[in-house]
PDB file of N, CA and C in Angstrom:
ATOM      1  N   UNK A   1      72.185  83.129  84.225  1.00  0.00           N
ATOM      2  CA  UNK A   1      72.240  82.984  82.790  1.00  0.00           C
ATOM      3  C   UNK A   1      70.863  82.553  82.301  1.00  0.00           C
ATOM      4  N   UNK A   2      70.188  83.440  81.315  1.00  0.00           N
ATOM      5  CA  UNK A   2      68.895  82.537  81.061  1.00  0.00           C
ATOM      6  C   UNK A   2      69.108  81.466  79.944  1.00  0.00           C
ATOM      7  N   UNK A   3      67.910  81.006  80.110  1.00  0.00           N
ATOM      8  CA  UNK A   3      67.858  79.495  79.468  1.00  0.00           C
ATOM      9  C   UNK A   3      67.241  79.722  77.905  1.00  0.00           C
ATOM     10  N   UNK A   4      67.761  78.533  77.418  1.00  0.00           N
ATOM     11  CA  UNK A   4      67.854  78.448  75.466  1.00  0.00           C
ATOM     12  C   UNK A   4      66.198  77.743  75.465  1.00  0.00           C
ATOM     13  N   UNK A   5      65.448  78.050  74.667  1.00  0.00           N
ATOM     14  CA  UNK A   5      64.682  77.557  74.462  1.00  0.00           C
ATOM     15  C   UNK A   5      65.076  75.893  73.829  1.00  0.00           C
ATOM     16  N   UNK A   6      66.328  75.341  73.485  1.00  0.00           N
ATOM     17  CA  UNK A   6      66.658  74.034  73.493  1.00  0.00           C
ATOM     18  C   UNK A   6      67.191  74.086  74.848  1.00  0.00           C
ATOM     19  N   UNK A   7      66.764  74.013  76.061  1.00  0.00           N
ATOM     20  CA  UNK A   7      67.102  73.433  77.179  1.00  0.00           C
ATOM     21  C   UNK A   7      66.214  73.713  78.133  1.00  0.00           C
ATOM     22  N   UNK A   8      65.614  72.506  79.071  1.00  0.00           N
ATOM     23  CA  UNK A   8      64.494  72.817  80.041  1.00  0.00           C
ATOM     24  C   UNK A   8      64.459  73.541  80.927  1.00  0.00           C
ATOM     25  N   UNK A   9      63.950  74.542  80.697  1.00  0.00           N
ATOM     26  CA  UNK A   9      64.123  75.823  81.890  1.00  0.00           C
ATOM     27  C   UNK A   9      63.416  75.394  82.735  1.00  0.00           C
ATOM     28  N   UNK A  10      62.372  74.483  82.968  1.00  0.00           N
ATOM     29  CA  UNK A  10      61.596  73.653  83.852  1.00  0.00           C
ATOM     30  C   UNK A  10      62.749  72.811  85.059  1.00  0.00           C
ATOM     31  N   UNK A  11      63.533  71.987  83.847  1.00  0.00           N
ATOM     32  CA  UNK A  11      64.684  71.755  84.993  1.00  0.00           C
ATOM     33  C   UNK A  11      65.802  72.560  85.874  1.00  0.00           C
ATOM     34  N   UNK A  12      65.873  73.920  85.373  1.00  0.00           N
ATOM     35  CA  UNK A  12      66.644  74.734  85.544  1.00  0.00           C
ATOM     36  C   UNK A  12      66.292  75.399  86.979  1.00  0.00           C
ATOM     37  N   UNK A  13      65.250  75.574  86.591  1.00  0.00           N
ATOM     38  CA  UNK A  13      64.041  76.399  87.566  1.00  0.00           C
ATOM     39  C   UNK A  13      64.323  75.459  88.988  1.00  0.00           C
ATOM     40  N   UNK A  14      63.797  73.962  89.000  1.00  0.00           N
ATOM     41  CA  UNK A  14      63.609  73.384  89.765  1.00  0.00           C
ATOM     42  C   UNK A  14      65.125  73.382  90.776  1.00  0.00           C
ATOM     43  N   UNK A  15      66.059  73.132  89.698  1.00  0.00           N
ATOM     44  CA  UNK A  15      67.353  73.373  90.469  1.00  0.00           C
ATOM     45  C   UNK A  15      67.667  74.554  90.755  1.00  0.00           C
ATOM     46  N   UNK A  16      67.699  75.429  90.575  1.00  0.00           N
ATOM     47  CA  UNK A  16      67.771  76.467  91.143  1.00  0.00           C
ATOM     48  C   UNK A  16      67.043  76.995  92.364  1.00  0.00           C
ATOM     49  N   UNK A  17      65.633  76.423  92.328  1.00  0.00           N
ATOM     50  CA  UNK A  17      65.333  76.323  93.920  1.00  0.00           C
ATOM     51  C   UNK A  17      65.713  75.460  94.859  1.00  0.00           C
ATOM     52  N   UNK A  18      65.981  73.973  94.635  1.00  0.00           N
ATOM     53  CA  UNK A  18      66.926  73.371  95.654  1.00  0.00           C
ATOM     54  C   UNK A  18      68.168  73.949  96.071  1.00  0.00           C
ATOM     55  N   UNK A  19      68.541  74.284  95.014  1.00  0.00           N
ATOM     56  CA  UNK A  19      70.268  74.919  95.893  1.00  0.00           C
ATOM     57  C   UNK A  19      69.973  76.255  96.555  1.00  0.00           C
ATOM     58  N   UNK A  20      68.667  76.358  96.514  1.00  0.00           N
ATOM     59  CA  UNK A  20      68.550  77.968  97.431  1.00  0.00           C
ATOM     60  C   UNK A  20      68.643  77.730  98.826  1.00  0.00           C
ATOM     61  N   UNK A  21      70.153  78.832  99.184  1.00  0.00           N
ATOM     62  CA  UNK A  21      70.191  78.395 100.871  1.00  0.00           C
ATOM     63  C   UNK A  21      69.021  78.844 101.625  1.00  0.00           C
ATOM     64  N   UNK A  22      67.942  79.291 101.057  1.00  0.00           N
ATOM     65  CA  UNK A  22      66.703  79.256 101.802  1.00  0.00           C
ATOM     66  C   UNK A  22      65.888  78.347 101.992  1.00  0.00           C
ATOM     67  N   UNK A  23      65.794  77.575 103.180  1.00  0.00           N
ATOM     68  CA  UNK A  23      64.971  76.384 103.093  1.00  0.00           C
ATOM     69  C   UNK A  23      63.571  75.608 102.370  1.00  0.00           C
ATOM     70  N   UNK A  24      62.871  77.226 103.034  1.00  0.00           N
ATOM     71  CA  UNK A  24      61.405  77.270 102.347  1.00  0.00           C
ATOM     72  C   UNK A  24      61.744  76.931 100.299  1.00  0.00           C
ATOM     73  N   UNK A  25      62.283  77.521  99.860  1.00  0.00           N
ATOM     74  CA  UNK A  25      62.331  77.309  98.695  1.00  0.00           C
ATOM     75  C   UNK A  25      62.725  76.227  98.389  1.00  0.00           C
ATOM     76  N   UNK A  26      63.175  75.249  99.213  1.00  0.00           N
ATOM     77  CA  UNK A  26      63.734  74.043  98.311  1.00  0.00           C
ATOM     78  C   UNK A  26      62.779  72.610  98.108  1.00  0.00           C
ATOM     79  N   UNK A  27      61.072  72.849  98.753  1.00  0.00           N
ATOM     80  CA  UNK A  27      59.945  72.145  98.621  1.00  0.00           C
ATOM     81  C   UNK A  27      59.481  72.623  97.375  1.00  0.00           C
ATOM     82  N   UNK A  28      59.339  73.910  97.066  1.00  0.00           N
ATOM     83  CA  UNK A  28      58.735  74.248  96.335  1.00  0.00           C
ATOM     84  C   UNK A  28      58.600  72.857  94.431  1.00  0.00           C
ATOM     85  N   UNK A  29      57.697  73.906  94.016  1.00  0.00           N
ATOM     86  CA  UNK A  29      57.185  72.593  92.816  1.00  0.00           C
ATOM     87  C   UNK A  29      57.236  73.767  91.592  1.00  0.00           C
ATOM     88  N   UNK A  30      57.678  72.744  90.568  1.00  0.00           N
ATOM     89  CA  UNK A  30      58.258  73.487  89.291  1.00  0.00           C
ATOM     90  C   UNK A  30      57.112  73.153  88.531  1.00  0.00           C
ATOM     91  N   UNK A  31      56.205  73.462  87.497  1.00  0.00           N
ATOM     92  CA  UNK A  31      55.662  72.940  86.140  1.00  0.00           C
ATOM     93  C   UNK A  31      55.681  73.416  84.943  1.00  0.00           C
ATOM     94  N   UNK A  32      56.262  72.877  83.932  1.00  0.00           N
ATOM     95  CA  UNK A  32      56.486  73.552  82.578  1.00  0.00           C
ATOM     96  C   UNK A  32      55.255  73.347  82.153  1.00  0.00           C
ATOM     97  N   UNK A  33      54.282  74.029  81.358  1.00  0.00           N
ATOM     98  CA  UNK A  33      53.233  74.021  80.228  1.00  0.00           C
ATOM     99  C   UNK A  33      53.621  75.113  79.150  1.00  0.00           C
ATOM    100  N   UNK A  34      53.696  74.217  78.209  1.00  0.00           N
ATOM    101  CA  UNK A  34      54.409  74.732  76.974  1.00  0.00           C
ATOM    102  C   UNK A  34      55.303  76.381  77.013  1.00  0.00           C
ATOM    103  N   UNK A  35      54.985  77.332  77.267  1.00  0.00           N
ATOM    104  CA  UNK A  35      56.023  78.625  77.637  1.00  0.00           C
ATOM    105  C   UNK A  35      55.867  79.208  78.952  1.00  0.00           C
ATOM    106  N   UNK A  36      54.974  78.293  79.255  1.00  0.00           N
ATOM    107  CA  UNK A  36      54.732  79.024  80.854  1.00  0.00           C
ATOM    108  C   UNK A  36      55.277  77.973  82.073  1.00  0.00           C
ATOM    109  N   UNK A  37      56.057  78.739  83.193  1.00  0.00           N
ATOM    110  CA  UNK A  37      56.592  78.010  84.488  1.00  0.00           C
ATOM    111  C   UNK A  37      55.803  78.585  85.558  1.00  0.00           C
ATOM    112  N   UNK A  38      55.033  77.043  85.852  1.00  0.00           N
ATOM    113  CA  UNK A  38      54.053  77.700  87.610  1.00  0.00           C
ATOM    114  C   UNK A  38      55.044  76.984  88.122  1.00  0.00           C
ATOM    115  N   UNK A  39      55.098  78.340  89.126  1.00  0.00           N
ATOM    116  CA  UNK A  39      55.732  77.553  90.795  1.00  0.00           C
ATOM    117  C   UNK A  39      54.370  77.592  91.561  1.00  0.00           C
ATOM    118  N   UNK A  40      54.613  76.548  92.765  1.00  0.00           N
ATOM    119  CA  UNK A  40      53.619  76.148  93.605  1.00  0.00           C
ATOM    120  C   UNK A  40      53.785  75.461  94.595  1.00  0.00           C
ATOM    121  N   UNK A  41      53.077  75.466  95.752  1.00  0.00           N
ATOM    122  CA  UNK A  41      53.889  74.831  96.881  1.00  0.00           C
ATOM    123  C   UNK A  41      53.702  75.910  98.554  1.00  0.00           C
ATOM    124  N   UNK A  42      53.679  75.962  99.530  1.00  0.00           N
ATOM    125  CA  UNK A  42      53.936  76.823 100.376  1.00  0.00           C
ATOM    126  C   UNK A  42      55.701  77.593 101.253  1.00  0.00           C
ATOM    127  N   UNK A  43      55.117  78.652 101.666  1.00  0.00           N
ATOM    128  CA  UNK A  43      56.599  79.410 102.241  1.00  0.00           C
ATOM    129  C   UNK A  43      55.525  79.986 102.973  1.00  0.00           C
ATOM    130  N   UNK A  44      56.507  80.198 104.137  1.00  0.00           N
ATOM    131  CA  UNK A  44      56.579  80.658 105.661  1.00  0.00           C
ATOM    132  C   UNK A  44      56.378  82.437 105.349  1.00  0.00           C
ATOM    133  N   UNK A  45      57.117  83.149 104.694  1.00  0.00           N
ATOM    134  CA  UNK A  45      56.612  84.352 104.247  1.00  0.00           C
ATOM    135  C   UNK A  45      56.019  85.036 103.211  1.00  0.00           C
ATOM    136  N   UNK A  46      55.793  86.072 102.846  1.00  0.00           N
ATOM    137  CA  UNK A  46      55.853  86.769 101.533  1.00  0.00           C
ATOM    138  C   UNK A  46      57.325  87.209 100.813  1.00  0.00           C
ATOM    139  N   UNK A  47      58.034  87.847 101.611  1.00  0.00           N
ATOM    140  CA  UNK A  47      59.008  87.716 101.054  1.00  0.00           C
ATOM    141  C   UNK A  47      60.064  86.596 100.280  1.00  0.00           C
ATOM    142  N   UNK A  48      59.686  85.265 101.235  1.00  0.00           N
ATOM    143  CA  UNK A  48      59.921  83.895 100.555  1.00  0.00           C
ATOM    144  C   UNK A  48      59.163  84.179  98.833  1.00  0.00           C
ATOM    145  N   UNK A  49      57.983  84.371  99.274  1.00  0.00           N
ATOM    146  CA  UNK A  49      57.402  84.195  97.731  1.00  0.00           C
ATOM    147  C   UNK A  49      58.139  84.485  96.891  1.00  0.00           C
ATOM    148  N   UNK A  50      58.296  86.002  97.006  1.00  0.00           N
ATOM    149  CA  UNK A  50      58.950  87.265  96.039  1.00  0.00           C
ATOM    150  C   UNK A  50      60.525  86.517  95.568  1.00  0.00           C
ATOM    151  N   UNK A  51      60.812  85.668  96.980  1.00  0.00           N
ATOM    152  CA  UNK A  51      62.352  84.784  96.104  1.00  0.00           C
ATOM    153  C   UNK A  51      62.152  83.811  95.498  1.00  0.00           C
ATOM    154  N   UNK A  52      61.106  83.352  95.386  1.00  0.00           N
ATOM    155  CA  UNK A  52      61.318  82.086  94.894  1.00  0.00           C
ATOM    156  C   UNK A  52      60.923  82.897  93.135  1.00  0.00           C
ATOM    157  N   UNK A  53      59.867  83.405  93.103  1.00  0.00           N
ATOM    158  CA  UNK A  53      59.893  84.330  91.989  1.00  0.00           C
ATOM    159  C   UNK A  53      61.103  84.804  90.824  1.00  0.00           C
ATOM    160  N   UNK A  54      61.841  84.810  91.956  1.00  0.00           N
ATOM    161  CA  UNK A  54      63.187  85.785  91.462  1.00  0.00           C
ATOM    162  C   UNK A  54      63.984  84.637  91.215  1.00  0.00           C
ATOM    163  N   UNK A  55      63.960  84.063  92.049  1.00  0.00           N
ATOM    164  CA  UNK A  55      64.904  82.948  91.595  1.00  0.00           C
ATOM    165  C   UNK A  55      64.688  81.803  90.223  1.00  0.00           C
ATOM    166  N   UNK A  56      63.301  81.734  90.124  1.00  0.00           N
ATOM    167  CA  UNK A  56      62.812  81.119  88.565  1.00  0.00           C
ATOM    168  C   UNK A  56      63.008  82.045  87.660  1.00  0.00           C
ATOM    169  N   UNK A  57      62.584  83.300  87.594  1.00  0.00           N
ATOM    170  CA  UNK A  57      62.839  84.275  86.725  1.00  0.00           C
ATOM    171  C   UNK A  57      64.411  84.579  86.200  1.00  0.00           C
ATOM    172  N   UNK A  58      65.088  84.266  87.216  1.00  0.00           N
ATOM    173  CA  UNK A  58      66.547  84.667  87.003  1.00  0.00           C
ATOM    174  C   UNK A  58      66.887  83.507  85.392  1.00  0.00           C
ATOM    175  N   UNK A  59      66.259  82.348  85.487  1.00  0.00           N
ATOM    176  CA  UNK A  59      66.438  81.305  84.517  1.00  0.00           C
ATOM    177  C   UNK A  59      65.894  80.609  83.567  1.00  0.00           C
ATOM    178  N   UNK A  60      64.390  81.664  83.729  1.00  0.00           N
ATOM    179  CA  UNK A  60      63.186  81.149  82.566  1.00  0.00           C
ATOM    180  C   UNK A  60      63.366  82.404  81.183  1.00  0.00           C
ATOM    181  N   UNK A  61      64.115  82.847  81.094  1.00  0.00           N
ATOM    182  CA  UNK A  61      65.125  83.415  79.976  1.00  0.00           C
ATOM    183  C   UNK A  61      63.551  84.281  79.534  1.00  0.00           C
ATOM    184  N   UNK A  62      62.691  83.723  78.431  1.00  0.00           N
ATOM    185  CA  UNK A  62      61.279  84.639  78.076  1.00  0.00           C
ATOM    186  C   UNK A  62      60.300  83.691  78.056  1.00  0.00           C
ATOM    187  N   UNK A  63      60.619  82.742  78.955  1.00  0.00           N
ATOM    188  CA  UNK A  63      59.242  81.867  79.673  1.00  0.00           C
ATOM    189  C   UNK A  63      58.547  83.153  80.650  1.00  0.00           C
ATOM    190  N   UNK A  64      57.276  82.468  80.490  1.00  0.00           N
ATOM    191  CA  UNK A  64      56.595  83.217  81.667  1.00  0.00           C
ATOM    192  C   UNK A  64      56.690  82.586  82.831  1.00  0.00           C
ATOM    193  N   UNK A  65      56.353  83.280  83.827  1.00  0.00           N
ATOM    194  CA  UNK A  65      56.354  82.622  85.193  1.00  0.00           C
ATOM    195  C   UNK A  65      55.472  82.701  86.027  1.00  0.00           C
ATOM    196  N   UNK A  66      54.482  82.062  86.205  1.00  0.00           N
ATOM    197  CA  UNK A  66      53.146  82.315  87.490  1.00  0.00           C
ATOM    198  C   UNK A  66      53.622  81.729  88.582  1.00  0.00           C
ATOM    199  N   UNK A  67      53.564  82.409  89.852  1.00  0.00           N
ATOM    200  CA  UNK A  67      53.342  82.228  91.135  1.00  0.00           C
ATOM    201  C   UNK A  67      52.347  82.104  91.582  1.00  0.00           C
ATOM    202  N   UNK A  68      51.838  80.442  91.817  1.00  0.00           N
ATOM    203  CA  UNK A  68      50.752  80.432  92.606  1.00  0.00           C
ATOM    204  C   UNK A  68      51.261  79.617  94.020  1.00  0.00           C
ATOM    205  N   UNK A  69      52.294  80.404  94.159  1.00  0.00           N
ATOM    206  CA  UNK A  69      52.865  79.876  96.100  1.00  0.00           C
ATOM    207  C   UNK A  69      52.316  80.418  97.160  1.00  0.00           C
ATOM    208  N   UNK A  70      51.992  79.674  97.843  1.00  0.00           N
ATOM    209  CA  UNK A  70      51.097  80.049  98.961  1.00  0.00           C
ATOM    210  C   UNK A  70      51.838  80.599 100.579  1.00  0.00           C
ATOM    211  N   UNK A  71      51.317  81.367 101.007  1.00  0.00           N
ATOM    212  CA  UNK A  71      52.000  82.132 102.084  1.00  0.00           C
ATOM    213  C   UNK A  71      51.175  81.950 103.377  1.00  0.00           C
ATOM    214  N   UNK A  72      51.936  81.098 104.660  1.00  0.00           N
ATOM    215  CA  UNK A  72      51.192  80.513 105.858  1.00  0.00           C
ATOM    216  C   UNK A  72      52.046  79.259 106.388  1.00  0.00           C
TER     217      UNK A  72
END
């Protein structure tokens, strides 16, 4: 479901990567700046990346979203 611009998609985001049964994603780091959500943090693959991606996107409704997660 995406998120209302009255509700923190920052917090949304963040929870939504803890409950990911993927491990790597649940270190990861959320930051709201005003319409934009960086994720950041490391994962074990690329494909990790591409989820954790997907998984903020699924809930930043027409926030933007930068990935600067690191792969290693």
């Amino acid at each position: 479901m995406p998120a209302t611009l009255t509700t923190d998609v920052g917090d949304q985001a963040r929870s939504a990567l803890q409950e990911s049964p993927i491990y790597d994603l649940r270190h990861l780091q959320v930051e709201r700046q005003n319409e934009t959500l960086l994720i950041s943090g490391r994962v074990s693959t690329f494909y990790h990346k591409q989820l954790a991606q997907e998984v903020v996107r699924a809930v930043s409704g027409r926030t933007r979203v930068i990935n600067s997660v690191e792969v290693g």
